[in-house]
Each structure stands twice: as C-alpha cells, then as structure tokens.
PDB file of N, CA and C in Angstrom:
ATOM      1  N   UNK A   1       0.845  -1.181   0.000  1.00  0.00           N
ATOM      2  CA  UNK A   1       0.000   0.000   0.000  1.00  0.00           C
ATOM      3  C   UNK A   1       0.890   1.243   0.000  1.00  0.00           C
ATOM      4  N   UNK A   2       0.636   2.049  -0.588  1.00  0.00           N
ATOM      5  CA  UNK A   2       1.154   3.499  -0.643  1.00  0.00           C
ATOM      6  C   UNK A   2       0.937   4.474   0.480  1.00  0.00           C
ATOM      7  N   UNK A   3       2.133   4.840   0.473  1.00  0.00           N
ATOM      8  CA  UNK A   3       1.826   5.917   2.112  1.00  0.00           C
ATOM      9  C   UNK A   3       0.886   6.436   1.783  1.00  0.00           C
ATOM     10  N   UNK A   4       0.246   7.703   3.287  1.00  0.00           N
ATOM     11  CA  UNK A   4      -0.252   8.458   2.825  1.00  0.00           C
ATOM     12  C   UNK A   4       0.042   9.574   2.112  1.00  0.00           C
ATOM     13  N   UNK A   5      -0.641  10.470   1.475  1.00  0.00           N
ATOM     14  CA  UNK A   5      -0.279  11.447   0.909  1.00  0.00           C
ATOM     15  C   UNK A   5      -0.006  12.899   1.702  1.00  0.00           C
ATOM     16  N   UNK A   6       0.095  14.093   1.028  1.00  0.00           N
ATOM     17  CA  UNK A   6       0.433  15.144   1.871  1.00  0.00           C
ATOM     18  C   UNK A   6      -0.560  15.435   1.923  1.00  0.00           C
ATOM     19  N   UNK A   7      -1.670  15.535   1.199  1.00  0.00           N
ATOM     20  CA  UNK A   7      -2.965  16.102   1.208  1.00  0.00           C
ATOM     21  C   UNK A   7      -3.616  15.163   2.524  1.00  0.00           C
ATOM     22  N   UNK A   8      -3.639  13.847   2.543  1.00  0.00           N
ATOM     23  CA  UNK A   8      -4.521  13.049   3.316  1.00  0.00           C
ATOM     24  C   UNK A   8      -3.292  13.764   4.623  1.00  0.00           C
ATOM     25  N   UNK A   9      -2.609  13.571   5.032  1.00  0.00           N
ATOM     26  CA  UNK A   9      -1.860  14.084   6.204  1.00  0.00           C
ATOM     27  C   UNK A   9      -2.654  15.036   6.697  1.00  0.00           C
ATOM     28  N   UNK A  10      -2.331  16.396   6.003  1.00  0.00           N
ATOM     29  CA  UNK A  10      -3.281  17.624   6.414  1.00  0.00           C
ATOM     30  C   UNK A  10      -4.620  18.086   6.566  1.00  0.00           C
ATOM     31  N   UNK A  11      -5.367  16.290   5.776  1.00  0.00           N
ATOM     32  CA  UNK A  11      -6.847  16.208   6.567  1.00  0.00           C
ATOM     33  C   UNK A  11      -6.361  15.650   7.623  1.00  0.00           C
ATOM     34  N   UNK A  12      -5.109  14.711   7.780  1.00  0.00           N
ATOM     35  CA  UNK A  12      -5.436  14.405   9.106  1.00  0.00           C
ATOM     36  C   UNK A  12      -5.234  15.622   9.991  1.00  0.00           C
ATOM     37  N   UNK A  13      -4.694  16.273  10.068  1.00  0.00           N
ATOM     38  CA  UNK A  13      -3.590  17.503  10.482  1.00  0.00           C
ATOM     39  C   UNK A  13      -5.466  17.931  11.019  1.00  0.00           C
ATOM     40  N   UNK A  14      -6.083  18.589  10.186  1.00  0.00           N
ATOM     41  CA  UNK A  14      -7.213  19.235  10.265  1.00  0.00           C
ATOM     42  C   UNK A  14      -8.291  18.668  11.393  1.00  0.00           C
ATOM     43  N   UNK A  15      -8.781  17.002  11.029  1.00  0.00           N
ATOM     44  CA  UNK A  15      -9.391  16.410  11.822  1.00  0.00           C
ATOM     45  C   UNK A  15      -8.997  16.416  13.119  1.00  0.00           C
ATOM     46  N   UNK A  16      -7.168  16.211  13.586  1.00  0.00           N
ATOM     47  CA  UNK A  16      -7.256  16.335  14.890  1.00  0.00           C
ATOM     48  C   UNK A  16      -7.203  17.927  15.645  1.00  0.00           C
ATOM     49  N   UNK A  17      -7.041  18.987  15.145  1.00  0.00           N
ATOM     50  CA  UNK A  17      -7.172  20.322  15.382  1.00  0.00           C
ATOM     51  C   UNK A  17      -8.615  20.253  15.562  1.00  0.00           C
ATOM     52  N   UNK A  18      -9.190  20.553  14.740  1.00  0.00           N
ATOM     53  CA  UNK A  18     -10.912  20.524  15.092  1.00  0.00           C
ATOM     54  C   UNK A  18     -11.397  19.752  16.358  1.00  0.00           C
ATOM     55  N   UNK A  19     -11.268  18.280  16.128  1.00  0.00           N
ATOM     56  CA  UNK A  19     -11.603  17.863  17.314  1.00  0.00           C
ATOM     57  C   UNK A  19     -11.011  18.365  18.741  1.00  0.00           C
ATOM     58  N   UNK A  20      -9.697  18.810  18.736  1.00  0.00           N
ATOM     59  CA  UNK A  20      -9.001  19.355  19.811  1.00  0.00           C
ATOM     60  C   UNK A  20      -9.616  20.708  20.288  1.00  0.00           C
ATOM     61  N   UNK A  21      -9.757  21.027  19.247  1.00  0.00           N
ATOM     62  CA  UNK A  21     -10.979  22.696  19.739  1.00  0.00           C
ATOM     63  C   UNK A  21     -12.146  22.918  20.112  1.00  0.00           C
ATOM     64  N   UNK A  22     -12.843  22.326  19.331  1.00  0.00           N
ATOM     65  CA  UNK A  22     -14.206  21.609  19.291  1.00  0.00           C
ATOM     66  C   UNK A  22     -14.636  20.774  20.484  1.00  0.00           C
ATOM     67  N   UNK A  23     -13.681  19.590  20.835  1.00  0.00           N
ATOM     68  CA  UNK A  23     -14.415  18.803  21.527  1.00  0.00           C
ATOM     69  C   UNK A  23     -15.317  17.533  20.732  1.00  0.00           C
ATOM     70  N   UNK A  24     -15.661  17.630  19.363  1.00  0.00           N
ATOM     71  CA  UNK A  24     -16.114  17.321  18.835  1.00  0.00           C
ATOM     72  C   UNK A  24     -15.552  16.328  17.169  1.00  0.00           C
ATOM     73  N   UNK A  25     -16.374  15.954  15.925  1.00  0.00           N
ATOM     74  CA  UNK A  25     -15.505  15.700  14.928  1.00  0.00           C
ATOM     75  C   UNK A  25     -15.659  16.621  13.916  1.00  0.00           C
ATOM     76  N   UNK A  26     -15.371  17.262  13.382  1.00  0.00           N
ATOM     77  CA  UNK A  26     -15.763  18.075  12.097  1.00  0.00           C
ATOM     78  C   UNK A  26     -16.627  17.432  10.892  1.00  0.00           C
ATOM     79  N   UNK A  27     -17.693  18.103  10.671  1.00  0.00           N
ATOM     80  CA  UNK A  27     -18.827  17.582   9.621  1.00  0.00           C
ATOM     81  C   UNK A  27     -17.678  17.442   7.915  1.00  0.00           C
ATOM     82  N   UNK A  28     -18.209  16.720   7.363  1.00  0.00           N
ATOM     83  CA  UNK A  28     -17.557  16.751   6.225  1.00  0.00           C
ATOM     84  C   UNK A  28     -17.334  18.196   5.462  1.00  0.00           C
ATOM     85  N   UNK A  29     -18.051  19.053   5.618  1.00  0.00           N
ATOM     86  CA  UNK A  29     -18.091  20.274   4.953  1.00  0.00           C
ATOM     87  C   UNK A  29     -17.506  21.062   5.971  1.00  0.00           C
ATOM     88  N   UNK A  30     -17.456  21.084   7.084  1.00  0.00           N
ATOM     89  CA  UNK A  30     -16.216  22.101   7.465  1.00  0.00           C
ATOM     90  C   UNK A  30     -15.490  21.452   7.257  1.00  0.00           C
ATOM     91  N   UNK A  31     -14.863  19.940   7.058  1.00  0.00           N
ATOM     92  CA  UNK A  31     -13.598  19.575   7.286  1.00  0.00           C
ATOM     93  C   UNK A  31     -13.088  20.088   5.470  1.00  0.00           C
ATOM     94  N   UNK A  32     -14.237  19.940   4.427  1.00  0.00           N
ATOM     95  CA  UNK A  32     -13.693  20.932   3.008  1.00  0.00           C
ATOM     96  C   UNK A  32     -13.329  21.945   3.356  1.00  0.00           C
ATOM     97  N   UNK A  33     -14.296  22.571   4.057  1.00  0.00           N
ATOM     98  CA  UNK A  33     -13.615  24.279   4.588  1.00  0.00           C
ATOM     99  C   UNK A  33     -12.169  24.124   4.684  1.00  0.00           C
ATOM    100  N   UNK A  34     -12.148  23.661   5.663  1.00  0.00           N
ATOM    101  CA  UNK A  34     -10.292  24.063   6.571  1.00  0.00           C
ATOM    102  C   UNK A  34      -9.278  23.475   5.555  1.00  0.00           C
ATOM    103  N   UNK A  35      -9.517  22.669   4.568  1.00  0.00           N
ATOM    104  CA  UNK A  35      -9.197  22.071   3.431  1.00  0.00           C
ATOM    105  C   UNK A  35      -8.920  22.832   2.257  1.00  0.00           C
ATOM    106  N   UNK A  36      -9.931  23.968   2.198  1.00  0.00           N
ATOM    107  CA  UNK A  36      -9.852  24.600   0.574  1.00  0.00           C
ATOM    108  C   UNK A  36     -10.729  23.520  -0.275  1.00  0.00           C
ATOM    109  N   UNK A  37     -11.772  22.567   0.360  1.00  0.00           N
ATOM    110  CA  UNK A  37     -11.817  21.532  -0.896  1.00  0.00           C
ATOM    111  C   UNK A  37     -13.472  21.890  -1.082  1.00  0.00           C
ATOM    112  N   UNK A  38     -13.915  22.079  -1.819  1.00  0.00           N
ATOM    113  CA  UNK A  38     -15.333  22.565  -1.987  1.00  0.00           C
ATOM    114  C   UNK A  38     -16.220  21.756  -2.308  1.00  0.00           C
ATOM    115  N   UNK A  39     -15.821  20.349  -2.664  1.00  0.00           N
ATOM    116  CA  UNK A  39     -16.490  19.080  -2.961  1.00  0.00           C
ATOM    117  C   UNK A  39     -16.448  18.212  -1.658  1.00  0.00           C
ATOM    118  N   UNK A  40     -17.841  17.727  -0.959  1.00  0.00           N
ATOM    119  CA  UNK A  40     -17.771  16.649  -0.147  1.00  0.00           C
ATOM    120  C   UNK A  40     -17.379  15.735  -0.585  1.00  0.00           C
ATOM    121  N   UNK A  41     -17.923  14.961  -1.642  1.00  0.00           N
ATOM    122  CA  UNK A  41     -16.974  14.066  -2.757  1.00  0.00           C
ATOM    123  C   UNK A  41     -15.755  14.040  -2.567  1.00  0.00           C
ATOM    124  N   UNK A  42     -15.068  15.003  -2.689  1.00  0.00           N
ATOM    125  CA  UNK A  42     -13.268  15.054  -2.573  1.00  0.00           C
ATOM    126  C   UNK A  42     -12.872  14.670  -1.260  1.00  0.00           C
ATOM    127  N   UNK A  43     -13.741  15.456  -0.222  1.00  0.00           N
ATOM    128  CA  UNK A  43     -13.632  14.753   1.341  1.00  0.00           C
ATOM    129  C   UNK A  43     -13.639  13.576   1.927  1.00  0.00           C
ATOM    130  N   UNK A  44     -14.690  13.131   1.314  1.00  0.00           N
ATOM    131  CA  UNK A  44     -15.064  11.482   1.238  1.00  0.00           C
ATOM    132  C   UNK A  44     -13.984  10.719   0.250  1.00  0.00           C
ATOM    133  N   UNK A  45     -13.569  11.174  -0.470  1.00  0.00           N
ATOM    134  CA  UNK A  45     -12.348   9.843  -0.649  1.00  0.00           C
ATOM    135  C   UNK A  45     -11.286  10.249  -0.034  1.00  0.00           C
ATOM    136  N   UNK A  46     -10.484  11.511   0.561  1.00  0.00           N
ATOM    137  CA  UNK A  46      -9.612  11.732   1.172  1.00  0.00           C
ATOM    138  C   UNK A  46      -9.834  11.008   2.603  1.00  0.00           C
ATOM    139  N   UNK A  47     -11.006  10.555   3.274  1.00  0.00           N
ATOM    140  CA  UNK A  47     -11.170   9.814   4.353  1.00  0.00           C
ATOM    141  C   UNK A  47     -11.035   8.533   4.310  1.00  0.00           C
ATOM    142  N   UNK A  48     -11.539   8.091   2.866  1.00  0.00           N
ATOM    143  CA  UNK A  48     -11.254   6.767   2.180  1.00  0.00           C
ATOM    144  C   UNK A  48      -9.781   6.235   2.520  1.00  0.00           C
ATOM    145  N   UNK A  49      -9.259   7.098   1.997  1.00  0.00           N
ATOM    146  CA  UNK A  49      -7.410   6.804   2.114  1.00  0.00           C
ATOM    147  C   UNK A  49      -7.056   6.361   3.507  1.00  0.00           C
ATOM    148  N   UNK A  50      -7.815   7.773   4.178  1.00  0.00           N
ATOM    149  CA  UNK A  50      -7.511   7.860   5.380  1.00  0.00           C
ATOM    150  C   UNK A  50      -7.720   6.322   6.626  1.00  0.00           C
ATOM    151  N   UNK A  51      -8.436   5.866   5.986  1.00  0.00           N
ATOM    152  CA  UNK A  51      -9.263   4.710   6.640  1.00  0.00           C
ATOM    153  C   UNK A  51      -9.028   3.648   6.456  1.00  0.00           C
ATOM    154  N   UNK A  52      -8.669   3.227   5.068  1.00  0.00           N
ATOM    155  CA  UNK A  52      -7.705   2.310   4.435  1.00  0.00           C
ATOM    156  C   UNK A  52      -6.487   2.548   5.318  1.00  0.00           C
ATOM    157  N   UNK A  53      -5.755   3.566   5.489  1.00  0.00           N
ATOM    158  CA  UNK A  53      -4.308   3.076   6.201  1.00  0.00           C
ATOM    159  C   UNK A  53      -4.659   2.953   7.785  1.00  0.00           C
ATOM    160  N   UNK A  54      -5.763   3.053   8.369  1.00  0.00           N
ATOM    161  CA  UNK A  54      -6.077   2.568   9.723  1.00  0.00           C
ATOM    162  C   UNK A  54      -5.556   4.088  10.950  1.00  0.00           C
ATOM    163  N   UNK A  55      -5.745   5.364   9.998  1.00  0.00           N
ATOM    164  CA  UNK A  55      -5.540   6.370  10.498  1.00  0.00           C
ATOM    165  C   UNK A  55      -6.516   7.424  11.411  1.00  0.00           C
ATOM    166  N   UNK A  56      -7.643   6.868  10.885  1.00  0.00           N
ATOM    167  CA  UNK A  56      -9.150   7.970  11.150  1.00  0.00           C
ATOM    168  C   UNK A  56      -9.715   6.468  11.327  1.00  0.00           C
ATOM    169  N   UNK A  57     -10.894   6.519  12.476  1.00  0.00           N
ATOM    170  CA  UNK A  57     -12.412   5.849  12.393  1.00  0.00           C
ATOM    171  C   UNK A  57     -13.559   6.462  12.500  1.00  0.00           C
ATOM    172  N   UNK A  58     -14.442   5.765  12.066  1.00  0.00           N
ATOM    173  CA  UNK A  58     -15.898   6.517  12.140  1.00  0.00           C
ATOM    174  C   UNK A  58     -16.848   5.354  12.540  1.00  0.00           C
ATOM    175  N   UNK A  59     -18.117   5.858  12.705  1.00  0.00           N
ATOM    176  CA  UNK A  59     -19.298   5.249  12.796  1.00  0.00           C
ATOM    177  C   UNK A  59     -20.037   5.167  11.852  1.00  0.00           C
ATOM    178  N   UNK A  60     -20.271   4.580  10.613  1.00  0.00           N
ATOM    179  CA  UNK A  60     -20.780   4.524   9.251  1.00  0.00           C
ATOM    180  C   UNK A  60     -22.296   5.006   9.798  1.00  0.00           C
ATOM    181  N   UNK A  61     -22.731   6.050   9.013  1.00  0.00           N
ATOM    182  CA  UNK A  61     -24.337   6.221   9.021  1.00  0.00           C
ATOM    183  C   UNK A  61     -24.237   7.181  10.192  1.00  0.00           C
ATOM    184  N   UNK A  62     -23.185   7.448  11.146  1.00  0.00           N
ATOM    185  CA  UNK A  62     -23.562   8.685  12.053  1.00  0.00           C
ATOM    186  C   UNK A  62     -22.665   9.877  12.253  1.00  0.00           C
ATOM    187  N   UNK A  63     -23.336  10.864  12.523  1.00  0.00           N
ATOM    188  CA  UNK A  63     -22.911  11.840  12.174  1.00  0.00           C
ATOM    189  C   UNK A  63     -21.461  12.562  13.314  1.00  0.00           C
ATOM    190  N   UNK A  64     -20.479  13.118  12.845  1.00  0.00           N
ATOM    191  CA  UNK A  64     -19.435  13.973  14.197  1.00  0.00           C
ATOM    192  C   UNK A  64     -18.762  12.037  14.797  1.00  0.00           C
ATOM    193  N   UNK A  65     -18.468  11.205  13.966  1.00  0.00           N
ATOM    194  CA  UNK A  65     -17.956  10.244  14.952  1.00  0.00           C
ATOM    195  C   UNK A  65     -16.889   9.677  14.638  1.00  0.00           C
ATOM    196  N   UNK A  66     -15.919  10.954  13.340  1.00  0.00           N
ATOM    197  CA  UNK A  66     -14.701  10.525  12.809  1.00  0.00           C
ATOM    198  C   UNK A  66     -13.917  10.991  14.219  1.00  0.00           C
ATOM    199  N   UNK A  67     -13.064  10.160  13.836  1.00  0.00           N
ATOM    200  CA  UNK A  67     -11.798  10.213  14.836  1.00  0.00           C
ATOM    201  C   UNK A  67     -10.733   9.617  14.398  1.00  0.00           C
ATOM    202  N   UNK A  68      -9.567  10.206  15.080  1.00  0.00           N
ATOM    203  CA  UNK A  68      -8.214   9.985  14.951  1.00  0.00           C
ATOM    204  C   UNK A  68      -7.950   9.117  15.364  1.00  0.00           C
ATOM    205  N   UNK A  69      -7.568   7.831  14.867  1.00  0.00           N
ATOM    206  CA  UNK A  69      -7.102   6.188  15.511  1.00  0.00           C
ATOM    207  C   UNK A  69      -5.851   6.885  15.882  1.00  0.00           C
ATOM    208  N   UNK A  70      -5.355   5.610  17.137  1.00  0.00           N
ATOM    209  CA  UNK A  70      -4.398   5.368  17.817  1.00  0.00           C
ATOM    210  C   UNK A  70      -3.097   5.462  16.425  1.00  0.00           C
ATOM    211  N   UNK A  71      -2.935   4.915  15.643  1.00  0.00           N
ATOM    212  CA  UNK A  71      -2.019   4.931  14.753  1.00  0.00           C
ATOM    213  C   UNK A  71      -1.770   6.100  13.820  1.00  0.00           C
ATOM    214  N   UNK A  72      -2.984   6.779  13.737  1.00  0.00           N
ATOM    215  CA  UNK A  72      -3.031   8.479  13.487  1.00  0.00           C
ATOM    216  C   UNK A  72      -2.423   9.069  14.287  1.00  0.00           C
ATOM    217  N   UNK A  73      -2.662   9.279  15.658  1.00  0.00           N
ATOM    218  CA  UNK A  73      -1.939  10.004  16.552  1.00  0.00           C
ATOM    219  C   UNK A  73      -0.885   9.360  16.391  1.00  0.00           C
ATOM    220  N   UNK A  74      -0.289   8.771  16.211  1.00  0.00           N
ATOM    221  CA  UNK A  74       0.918   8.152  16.496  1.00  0.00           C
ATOM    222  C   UNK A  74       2.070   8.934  15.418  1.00  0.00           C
ATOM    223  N   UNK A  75       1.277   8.790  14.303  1.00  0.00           N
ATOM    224  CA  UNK A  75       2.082   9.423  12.822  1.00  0.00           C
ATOM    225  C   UNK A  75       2.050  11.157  12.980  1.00  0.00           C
ATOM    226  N   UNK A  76       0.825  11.331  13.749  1.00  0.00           N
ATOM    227  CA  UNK A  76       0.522  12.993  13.909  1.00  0.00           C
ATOM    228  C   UNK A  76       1.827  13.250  14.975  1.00  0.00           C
ATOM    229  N   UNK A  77       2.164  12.636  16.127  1.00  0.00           N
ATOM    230  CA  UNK A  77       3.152  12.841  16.930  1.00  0.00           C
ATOM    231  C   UNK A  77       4.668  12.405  16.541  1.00  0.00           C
ATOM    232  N   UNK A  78       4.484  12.060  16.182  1.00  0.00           N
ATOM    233  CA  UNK A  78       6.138  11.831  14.953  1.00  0.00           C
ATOM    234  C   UNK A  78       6.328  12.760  13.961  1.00  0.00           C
ATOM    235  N   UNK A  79       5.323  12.878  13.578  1.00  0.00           N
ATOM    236  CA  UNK A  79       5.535  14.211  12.314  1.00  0.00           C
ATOM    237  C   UNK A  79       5.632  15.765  13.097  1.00  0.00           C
ATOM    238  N   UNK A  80       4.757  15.881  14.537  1.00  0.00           N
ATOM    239  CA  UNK A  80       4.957  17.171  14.952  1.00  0.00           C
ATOM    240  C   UNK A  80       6.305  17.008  15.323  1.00  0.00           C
ATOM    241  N   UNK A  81       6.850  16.608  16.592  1.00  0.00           N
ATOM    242  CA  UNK A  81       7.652  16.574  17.268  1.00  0.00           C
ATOM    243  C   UNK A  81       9.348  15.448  16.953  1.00  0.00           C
ATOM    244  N   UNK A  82       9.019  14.646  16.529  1.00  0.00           N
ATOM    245  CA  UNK A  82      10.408  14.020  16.176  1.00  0.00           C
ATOM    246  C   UNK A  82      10.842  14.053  14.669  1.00  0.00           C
ATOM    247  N   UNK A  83      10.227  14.201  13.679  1.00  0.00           N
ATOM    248  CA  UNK A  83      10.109  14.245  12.311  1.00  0.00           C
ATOM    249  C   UNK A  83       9.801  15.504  11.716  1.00  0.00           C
ATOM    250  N   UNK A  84       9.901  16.649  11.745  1.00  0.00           N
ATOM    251  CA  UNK A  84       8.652  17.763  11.269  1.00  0.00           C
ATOM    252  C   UNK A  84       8.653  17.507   9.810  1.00  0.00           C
ATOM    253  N   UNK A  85      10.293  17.283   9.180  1.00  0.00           N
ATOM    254  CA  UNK A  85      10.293  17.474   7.566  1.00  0.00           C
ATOM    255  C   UNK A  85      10.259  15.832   7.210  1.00  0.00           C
ATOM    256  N   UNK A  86      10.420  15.257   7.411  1.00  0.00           N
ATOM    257  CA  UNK A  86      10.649  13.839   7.361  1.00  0.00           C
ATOM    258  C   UNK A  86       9.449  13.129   7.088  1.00  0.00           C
ATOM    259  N   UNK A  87       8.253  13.579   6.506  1.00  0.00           N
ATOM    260  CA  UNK A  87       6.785  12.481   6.231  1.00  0.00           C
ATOM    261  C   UNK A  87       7.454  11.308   5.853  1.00  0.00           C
ATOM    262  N   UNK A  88       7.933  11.284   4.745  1.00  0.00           N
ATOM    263  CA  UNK A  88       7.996   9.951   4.058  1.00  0.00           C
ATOM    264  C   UNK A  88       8.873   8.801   5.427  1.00  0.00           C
ATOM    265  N   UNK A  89       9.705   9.357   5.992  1.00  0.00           N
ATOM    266  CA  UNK A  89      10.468   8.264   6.711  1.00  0.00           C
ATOM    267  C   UNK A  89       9.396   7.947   8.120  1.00  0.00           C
ATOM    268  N   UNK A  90       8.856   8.939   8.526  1.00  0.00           N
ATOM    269  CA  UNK A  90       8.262   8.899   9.905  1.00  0.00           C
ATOM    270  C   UNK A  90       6.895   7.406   9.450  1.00  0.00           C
ATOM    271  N   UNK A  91       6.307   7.831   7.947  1.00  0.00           N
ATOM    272  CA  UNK A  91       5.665   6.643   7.608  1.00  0.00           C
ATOM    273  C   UNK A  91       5.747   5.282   7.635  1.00  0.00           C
ATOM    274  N   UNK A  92       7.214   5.233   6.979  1.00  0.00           N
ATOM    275  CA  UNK A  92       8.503   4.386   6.759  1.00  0.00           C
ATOM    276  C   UNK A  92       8.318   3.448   8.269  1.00  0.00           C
ATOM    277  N   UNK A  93       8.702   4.302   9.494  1.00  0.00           N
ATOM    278  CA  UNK A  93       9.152   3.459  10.766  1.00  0.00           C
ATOM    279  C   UNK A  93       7.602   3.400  11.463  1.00  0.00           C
ATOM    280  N   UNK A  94       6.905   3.709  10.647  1.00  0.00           N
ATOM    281  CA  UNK A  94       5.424   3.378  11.465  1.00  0.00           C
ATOM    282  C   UNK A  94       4.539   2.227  10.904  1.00  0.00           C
ATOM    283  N   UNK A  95       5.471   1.812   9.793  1.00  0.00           N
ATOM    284  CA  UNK A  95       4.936   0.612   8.961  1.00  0.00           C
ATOM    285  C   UNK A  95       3.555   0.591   8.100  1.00  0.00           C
ATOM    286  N   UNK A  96       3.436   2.045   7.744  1.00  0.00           N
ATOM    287  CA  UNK A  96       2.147   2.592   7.071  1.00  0.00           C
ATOM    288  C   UNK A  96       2.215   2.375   5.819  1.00  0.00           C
TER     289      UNK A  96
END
C-alpha cells in the first residue's frame, strides 16, 4: 500500500485540530472548509485513504464520529515533534 499522501496528512492535520478545539468531529463540509476543498466528494475519498491506512475511524451512518485512531496520533506525533520534515520516513518506521 502506498503511504499516505500530503494532502490526506493535512486532513489528518485538520481532523485532529478541530476535534481538539471543538471537543467534537468536524462535519464533512467544514472539514472541506479548513481544506480549501469545496467538494464533499473530494472529502469522502480523502477519508477513504484515510481509513484504508487505519488512520481515522468513524461510525458509518452517524454523524461527528470521525476520529483519529491510535495509529493516526501516532504518525501525527512523529511528524509534529520528532520528524517535522521527514513524512515519508516517519511513515517508513510506522509501517504505514
């Protein structure tokens, strides 16, 4: 499987900011907002990715119940703090 991308990163980047502010998950259309992406369509397969690499979960059919898996945070905390420029390798040692 192919890492993730930079784009899917910075939804993740987005999803866990929101929820961190919020309290909450971001609806698909703010999460286009904070995105620049104006298509839910485009959102929905960028979560696709996201979900496929075991990064984000949700509750199919309900609403605010994406979240950042354990292995998301994991890549989100390697990329802030031990990695900042380094995506591709921090992926690399996370076996993504």
């Amino acid at each position: 499987m192919k890492p993730p991308s930079k784009r899917q990163l910075d939804c993740l980047r987005a999803i866990d900011s929101f929820c961190r502010e919020h309290g909450y998950s971001p609806s698909l259309r703010e999460l286009g907002r904070s995105l620049g992406i104006a298509s839910t369509n485009g959102v929905y397969e960028l979560l696709g990715g996201l979900e496929r690499h075991d990064l984000v979960t949700s509750e199919s059919w309900r609403p605010r119940t994406l979240r950042v898996s354990v292995k998301g945070a994991a890549l989100l905390h390697h990329l802030e703090f031990e990695a900042p420029f380094r995506a591709e390798a921090a992926v690399e040692e996370l076996g993504l």
